[in-house]
PDB file of N, CA and C in Angstrom:
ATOM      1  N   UNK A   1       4.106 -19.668  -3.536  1.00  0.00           N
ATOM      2  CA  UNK A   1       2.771 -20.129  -3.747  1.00  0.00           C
ATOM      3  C   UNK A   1       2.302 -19.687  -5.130  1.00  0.00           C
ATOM      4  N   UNK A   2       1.292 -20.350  -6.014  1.00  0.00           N
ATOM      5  CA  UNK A   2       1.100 -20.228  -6.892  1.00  0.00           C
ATOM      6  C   UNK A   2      -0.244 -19.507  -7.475  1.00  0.00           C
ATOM      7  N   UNK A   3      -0.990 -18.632  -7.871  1.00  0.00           N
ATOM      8  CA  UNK A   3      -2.094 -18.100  -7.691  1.00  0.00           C
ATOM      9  C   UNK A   3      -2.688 -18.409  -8.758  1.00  0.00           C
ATOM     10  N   UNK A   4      -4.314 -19.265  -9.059  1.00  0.00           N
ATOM     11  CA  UNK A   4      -4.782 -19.544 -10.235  1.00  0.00           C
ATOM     12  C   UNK A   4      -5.846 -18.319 -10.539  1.00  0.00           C
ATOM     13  N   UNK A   5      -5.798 -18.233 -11.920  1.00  0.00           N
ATOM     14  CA  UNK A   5      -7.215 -16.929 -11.900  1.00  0.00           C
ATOM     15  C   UNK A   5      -7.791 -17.480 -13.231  1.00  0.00           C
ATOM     16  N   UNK A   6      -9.391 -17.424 -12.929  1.00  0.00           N
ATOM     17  CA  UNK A   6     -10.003 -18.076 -13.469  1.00  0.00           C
ATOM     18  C   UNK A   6     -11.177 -17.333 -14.404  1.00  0.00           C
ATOM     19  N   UNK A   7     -12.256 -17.995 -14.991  1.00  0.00           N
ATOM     20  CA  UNK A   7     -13.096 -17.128 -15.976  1.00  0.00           C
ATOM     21  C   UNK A   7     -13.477 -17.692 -16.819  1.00  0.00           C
ATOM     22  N   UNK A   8     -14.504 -17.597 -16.965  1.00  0.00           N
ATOM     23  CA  UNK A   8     -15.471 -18.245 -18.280  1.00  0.00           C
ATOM     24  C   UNK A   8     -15.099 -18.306 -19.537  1.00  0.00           C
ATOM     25  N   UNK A   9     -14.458 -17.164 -19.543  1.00  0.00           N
ATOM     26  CA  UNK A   9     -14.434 -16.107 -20.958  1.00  0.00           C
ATOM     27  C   UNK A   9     -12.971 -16.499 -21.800  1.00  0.00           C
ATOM     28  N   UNK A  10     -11.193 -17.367 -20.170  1.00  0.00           N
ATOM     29  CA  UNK A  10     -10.603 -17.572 -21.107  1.00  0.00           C
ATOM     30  C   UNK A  10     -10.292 -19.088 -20.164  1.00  0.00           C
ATOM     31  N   UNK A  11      -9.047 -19.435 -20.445  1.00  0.00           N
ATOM     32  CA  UNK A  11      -8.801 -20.785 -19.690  1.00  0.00           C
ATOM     33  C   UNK A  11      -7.913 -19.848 -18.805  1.00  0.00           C
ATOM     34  N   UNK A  12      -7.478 -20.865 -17.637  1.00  0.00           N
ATOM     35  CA  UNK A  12      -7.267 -20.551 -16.535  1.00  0.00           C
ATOM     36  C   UNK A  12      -5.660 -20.279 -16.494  1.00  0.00           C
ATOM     37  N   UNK A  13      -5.237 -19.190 -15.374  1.00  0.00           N
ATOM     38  CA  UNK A  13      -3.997 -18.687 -15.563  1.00  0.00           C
ATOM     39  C   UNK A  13      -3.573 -19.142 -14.178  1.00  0.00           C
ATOM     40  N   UNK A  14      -2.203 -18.975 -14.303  1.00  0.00           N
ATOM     41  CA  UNK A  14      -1.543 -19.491 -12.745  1.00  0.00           C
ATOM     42  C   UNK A  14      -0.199 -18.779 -13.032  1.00  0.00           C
ATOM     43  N   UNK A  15       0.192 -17.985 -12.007  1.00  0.00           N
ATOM     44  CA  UNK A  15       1.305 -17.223 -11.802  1.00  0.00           C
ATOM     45  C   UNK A  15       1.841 -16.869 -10.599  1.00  0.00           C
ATOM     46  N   UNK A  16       2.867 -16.334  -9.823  1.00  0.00           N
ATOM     47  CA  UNK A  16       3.508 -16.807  -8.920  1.00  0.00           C
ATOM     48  C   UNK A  16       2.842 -16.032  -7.625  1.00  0.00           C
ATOM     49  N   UNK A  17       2.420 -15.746  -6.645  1.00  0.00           N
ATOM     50  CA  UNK A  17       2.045 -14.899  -6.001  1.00  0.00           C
ATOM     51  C   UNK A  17       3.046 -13.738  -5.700  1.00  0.00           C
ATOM     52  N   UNK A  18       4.200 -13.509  -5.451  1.00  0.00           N
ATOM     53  CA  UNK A  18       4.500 -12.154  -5.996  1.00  0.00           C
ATOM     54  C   UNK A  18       3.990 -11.131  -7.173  1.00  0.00           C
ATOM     55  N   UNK A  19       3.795 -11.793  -8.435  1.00  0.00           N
ATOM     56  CA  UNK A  19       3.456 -11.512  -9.577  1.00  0.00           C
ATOM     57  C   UNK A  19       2.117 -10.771  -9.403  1.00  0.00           C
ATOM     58  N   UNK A  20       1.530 -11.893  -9.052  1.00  0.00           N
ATOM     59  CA  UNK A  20      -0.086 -11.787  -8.814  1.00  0.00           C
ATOM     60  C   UNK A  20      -0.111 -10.451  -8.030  1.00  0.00           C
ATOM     61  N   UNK A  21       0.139 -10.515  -6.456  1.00  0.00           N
ATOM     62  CA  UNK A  21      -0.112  -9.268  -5.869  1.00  0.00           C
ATOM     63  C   UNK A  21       0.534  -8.139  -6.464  1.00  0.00           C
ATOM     64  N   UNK A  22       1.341  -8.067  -7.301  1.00  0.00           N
ATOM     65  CA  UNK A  22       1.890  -6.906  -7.737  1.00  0.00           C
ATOM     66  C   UNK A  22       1.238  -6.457  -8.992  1.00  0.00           C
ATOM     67  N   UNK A  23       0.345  -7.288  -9.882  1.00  0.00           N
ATOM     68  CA  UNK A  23      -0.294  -7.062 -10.675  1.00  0.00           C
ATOM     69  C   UNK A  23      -1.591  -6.444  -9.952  1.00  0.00           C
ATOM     70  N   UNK A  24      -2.028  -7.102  -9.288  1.00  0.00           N
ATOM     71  CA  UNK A  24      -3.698  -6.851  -8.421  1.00  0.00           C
ATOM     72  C   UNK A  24      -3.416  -5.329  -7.592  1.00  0.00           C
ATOM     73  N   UNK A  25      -2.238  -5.004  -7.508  1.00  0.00           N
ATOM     74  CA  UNK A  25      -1.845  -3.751  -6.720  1.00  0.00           C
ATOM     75  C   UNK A  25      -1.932  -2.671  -8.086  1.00  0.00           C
ATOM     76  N   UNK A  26      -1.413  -3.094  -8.902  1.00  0.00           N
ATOM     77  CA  UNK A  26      -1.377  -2.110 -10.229  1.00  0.00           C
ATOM     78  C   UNK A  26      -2.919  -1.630 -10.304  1.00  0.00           C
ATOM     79  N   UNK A  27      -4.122  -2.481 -10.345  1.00  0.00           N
ATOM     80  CA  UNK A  27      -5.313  -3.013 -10.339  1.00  0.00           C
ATOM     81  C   UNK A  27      -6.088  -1.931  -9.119  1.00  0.00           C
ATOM     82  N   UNK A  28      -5.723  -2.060  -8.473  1.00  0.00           N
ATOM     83  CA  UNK A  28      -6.025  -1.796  -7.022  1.00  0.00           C
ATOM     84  C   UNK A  28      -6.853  -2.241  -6.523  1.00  0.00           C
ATOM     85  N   UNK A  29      -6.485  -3.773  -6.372  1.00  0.00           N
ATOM     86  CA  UNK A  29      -6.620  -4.730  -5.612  1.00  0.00           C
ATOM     87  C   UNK A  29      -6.276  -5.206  -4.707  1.00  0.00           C
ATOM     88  N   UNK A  30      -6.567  -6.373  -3.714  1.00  0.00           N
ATOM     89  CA  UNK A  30      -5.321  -6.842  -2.864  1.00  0.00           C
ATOM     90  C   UNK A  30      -5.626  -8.347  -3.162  1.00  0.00           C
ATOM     91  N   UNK A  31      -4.125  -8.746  -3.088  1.00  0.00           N
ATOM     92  CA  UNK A  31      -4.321 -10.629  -3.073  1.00  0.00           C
ATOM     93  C   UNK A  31      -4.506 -11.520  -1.948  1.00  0.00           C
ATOM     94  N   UNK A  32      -6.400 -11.579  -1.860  1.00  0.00           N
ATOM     95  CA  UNK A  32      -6.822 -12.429  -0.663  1.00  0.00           C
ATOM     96  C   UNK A  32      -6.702 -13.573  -0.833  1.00  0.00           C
ATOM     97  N   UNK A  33      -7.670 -14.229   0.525  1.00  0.00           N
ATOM     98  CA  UNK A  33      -7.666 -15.804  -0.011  1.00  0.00           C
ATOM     99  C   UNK A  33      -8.281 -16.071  -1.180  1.00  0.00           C
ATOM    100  N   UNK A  34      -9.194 -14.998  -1.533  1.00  0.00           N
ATOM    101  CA  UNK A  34     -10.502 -15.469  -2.385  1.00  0.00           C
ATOM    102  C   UNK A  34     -10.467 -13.680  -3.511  1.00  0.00           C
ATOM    103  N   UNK A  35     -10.859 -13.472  -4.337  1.00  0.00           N
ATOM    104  CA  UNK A  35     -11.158 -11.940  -4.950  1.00  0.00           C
ATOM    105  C   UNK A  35     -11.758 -12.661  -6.505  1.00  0.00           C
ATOM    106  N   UNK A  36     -12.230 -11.220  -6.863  1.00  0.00           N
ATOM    107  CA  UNK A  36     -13.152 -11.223  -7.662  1.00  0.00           C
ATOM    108  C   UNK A  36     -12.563  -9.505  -8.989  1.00  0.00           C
ATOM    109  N   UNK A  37     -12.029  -9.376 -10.404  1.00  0.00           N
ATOM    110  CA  UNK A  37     -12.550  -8.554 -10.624  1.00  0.00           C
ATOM    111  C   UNK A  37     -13.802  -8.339 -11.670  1.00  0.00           C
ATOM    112  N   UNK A  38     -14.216  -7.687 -11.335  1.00  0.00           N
ATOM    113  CA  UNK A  38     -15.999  -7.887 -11.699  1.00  0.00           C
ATOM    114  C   UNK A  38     -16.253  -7.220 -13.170  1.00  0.00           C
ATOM    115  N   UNK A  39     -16.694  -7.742 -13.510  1.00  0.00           N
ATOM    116  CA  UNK A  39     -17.062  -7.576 -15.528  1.00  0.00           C
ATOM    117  C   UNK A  39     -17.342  -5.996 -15.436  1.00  0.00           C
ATOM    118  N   UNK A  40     -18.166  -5.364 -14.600  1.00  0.00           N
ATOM    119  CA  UNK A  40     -18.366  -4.014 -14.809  1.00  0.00           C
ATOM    120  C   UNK A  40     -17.298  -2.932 -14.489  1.00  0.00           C
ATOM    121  N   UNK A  41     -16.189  -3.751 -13.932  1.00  0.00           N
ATOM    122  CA  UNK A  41     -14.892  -2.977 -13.593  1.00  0.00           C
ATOM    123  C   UNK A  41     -13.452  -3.268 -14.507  1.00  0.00           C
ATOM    124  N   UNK A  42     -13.827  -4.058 -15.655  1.00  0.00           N
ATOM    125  CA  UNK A  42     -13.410  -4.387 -16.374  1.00  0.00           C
ATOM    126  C   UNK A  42     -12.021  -3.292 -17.444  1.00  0.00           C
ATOM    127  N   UNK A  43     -13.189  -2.716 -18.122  1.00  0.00           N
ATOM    128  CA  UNK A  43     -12.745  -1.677 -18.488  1.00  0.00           C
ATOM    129  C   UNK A  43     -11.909  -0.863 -18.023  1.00  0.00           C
ATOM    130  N   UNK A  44     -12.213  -0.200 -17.024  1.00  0.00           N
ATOM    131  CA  UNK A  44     -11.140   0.680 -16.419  1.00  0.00           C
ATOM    132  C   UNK A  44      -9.879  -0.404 -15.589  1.00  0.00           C
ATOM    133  N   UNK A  45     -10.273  -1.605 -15.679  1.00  0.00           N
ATOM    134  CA  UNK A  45      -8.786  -2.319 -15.076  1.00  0.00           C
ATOM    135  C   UNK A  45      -7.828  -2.613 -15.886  1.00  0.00           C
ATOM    136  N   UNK A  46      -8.536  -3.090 -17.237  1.00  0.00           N
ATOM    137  CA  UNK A  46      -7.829  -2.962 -18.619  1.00  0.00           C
ATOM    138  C   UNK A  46      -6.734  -1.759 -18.912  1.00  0.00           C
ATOM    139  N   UNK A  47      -7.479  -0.924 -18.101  1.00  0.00           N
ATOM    140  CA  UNK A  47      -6.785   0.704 -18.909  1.00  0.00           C
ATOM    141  C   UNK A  47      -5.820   1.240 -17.890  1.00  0.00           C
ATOM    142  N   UNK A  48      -6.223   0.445 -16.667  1.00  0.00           N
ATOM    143  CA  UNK A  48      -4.963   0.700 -15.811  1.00  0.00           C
ATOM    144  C   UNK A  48      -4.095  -0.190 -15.814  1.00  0.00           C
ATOM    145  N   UNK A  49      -3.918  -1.247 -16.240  1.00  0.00           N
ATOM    146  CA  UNK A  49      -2.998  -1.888 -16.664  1.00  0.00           C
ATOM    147  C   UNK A  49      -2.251  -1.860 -17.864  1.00  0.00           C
ATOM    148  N   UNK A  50      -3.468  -1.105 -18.951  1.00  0.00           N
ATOM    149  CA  UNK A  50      -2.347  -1.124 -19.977  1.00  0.00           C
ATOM    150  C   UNK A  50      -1.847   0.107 -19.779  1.00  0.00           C
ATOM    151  N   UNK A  51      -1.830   1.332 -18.981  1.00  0.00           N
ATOM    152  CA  UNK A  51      -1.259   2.511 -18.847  1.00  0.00           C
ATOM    153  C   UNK A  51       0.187   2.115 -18.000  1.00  0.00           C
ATOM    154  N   UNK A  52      -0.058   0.773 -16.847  1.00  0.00           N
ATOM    155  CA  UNK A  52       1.149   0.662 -16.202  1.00  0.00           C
ATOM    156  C   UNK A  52       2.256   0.260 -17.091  1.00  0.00           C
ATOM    157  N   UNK A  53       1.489  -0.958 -18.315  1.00  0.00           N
ATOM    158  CA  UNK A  53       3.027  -1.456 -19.206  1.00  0.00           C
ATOM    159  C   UNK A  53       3.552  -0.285 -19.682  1.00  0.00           C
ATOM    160  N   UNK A  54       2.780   0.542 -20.626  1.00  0.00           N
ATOM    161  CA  UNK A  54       2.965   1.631 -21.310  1.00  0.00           C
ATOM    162  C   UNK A  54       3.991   2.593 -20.826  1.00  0.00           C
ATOM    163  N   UNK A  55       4.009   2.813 -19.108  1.00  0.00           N
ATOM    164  CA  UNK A  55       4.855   2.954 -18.299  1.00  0.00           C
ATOM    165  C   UNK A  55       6.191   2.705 -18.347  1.00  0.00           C
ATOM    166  N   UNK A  56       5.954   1.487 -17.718  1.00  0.00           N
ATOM    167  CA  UNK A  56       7.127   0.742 -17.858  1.00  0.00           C
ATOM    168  C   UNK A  56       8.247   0.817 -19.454  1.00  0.00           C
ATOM    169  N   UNK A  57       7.089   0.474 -20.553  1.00  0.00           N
ATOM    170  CA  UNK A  57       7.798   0.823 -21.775  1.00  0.00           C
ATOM    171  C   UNK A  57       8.571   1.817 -21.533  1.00  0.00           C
ATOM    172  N   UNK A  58       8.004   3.229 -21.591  1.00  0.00           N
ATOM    173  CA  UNK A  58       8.902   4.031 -21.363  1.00  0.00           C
ATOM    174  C   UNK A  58       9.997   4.159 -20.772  1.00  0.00           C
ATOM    175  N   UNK A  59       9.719   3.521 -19.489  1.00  0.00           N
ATOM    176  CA  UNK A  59      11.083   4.069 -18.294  1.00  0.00           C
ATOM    177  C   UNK A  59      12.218   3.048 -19.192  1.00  0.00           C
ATOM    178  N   UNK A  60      11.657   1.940 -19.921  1.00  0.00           N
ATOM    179  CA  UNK A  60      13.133   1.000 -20.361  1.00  0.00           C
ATOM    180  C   UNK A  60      13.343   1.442 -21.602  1.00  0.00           C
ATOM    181  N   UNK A  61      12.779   2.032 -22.364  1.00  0.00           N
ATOM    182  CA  UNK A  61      13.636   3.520 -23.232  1.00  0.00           C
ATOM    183  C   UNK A  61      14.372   4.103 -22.827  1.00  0.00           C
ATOM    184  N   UNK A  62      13.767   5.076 -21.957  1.00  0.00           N
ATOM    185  CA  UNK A  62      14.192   6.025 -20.891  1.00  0.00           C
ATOM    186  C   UNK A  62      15.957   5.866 -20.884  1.00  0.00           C
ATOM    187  N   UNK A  63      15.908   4.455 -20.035  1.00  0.00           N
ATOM    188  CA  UNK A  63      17.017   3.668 -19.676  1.00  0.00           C
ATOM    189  C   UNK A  63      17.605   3.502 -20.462  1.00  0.00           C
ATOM    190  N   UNK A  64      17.800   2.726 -21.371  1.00  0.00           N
ATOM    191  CA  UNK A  64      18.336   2.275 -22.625  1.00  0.00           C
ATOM    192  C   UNK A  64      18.951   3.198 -23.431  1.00  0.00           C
ATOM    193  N   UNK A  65      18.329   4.670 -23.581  1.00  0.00           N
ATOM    194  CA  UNK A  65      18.935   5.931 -23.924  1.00  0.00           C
ATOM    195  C   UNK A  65      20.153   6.464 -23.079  1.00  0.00           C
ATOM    196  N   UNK A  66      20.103   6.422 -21.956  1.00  0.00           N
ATOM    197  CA  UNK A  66      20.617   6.867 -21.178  1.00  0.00           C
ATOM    198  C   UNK A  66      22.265   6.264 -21.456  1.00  0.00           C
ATOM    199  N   UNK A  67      21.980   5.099 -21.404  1.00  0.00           N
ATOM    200  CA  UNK A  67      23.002   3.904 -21.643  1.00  0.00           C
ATOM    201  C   UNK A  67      23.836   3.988 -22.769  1.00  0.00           C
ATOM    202  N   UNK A  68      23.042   4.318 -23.921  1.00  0.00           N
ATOM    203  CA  UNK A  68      23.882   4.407 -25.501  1.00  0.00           C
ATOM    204  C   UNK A  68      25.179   3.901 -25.635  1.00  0.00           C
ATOM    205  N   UNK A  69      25.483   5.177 -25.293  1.00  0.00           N
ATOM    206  CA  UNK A  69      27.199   5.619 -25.655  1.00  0.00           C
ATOM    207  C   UNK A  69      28.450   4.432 -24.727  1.00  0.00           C
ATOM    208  N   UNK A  70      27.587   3.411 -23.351  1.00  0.00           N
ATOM    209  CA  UNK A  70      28.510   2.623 -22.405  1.00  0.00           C
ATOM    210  C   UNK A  70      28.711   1.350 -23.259  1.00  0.00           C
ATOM    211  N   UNK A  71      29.842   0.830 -22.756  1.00  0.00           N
ATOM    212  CA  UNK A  71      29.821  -0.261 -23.362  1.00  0.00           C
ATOM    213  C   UNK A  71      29.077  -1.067 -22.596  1.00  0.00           C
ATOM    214  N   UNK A  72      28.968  -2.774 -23.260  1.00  0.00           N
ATOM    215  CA  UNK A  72      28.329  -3.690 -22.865  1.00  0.00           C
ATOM    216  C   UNK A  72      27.868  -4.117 -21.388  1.00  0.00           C
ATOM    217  N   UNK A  73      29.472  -3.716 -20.843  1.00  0.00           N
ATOM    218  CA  UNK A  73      29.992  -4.466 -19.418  1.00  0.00           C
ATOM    219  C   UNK A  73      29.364  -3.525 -18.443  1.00  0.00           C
ATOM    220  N   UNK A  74      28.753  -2.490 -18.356  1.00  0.00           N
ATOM    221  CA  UNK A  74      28.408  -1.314 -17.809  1.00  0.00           C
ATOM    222  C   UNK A  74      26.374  -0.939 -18.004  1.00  0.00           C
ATOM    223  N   UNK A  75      26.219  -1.592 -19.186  1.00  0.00           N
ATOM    224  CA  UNK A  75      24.903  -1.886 -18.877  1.00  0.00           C
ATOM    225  C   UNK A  75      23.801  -2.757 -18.453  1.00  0.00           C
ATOM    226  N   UNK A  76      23.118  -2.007 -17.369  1.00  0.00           N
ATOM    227  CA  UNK A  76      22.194  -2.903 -16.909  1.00  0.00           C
ATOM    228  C   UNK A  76      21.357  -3.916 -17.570  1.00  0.00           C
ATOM    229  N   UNK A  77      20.886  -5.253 -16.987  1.00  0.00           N
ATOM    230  CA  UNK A  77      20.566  -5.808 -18.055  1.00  0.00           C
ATOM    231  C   UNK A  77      19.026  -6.191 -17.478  1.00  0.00           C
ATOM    232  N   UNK A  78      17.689  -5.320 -18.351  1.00  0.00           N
ATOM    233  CA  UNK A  78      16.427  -5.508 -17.577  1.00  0.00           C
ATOM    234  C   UNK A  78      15.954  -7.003 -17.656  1.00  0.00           C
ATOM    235  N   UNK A  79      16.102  -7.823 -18.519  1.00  0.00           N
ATOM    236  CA  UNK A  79      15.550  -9.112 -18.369  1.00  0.00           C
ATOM    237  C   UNK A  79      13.602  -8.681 -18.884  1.00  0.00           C
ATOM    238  N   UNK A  80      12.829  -9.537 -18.333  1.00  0.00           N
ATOM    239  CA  UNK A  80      11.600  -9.514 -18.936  1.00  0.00           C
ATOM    240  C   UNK A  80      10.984  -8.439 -18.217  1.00  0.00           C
ATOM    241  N   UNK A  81      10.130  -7.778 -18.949  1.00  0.00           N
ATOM    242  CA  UNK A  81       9.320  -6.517 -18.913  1.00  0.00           C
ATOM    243  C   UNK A  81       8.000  -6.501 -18.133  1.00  0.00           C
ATOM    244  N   UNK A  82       7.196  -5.322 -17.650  1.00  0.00           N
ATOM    245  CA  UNK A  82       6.153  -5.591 -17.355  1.00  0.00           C
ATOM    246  C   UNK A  82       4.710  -6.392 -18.569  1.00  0.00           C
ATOM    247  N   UNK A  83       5.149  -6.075 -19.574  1.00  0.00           N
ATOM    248  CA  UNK A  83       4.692  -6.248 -20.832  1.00  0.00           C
ATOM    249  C   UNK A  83       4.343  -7.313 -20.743  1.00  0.00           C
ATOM    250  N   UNK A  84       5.554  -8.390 -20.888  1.00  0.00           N
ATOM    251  CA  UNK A  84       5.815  -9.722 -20.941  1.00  0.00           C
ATOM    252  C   UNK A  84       4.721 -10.932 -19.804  1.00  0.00           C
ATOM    253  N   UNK A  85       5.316  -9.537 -18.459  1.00  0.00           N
ATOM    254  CA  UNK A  85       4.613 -10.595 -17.481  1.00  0.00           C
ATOM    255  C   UNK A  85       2.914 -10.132 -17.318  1.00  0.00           C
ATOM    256  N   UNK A  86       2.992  -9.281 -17.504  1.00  0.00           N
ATOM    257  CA  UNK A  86       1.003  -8.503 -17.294  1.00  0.00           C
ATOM    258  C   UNK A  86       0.483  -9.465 -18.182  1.00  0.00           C
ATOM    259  N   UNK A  87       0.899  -9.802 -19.857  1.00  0.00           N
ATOM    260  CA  UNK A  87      -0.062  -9.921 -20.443  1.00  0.00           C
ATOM    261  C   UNK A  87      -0.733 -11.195 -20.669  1.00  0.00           C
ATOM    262  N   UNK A  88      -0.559 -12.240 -19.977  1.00  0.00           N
ATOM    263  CA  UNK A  88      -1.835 -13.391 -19.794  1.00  0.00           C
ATOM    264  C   UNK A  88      -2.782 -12.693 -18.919  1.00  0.00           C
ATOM    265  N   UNK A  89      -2.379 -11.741 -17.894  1.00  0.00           N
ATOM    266  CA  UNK A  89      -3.532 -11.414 -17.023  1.00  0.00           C
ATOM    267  C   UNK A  89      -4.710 -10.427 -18.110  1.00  0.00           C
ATOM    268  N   UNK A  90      -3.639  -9.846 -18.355  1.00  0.00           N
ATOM    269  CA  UNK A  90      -4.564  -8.570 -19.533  1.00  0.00           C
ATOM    270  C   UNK A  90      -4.864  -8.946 -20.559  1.00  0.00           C
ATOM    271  N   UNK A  91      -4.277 -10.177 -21.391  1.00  0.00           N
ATOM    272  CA  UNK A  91      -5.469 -11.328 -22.136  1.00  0.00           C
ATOM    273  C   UNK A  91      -6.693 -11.513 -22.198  1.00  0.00           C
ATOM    274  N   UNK A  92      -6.541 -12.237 -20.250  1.00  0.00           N
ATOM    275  CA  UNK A  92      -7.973 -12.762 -19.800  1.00  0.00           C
ATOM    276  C   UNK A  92      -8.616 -11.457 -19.645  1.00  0.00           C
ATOM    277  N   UNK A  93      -8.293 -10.709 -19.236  1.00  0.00           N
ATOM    278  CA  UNK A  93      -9.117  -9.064 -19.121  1.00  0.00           C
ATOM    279  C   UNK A  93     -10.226  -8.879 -20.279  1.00  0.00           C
ATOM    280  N   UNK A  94      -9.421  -8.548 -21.090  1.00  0.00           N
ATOM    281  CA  UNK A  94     -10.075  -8.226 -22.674  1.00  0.00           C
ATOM    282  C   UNK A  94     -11.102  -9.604 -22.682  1.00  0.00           C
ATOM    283  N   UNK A  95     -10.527 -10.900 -22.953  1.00  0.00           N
ATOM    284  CA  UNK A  95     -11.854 -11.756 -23.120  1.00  0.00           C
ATOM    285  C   UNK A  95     -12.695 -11.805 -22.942  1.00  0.00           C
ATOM    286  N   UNK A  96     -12.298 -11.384 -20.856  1.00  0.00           N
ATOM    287  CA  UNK A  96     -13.637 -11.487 -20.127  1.00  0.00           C
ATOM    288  C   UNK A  96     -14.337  -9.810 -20.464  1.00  0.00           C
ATOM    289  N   UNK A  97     -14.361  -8.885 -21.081  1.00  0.00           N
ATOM    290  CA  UNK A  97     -14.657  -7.807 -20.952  1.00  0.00           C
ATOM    291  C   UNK A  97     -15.672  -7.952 -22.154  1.00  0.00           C
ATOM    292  N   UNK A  98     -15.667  -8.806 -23.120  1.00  0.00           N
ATOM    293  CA  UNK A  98     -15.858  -8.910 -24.588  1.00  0.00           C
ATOM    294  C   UNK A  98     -17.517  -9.554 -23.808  1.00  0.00           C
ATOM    295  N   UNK A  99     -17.266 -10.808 -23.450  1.00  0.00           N
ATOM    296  CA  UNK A  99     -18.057 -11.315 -22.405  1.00  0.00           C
ATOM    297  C   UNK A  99     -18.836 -11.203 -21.327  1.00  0.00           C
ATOM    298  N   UNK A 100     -18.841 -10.100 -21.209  1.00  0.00           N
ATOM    299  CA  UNK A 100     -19.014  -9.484 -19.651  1.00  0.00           C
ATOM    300  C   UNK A 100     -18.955 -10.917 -18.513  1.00  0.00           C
ATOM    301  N   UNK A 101     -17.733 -11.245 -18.419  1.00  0.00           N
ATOM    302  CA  UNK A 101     -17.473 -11.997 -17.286  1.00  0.00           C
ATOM    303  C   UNK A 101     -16.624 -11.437 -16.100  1.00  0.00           C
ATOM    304  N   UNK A 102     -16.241 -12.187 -15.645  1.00  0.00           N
ATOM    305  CA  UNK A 102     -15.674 -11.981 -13.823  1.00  0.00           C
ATOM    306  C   UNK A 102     -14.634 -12.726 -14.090  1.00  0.00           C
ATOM    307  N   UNK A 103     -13.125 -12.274 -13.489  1.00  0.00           N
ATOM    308  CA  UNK A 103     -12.126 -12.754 -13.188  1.00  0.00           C
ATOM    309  C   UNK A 103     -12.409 -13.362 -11.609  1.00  0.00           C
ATOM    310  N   UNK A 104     -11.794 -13.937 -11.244  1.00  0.00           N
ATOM    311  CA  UNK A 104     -11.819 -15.157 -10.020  1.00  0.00           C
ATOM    312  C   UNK A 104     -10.436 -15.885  -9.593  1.00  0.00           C
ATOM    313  N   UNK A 105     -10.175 -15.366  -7.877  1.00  0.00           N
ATOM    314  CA  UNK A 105      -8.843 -16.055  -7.867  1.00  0.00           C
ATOM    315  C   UNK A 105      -9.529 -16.437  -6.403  1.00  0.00           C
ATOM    316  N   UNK A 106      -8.537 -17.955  -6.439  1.00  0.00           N
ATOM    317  CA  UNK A 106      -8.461 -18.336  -4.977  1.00  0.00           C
ATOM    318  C   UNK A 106     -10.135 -19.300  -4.900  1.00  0.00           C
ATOM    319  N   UNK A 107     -10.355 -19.445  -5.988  1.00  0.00           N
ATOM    320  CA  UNK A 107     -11.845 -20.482  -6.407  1.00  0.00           C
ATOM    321  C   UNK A 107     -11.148 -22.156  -6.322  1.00  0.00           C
TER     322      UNK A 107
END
């Protein structure tokens, strides 16, 4: 299923519902039929999301160090990052924050 999230502030996003609830969990949220995050909670959702990529950055350093010295055939291969996938959501974040608007899913 596909989850649209919406907002004044940018154009509208659509991403997979795995994605979604696992982002809205970062958030600490849950993915209903319907949710809201609200312009005055903005800020601190921003900052918990960008603390989770920031995260993530690390651990695929982390990893990647670890790895150095193996050859090719022996290292894991991460594919796309939290980075990659957070940041249309954390886009619309910042816009709507600039704005004091409301994110909106399930509208």
């Amino acid at each position: 299923m596909l989850i649209a999230f919406k907002s004044p502030a940018a154009p509208e996003i659509i991403m997979t519902e795995q994605l979604a609830q696992y982002l809205l969990g970062l958030l600490g949220k849950e993915l209903g039929v319907r949710g809201v995050i609200h312009h005055d909670g903005m800020a601190a959702a921003i900052t918990r999301l960008e603390y989770a990529v920031a995260h993530d950055k690390e651990r695929a350093v982390s990893h990647a160090t670890h790895y150095a010295g193996a050859s090719d055939d022996s290292v894991p291969q991460d594919g796309v990052g939290l980075a990659q996938r957070a940041f249309p959501l954390l886009d619309m974040m910042r816009h709507a924050h600039e704005q004091n608007a409301d994110i909106l899913w399930g509208v």
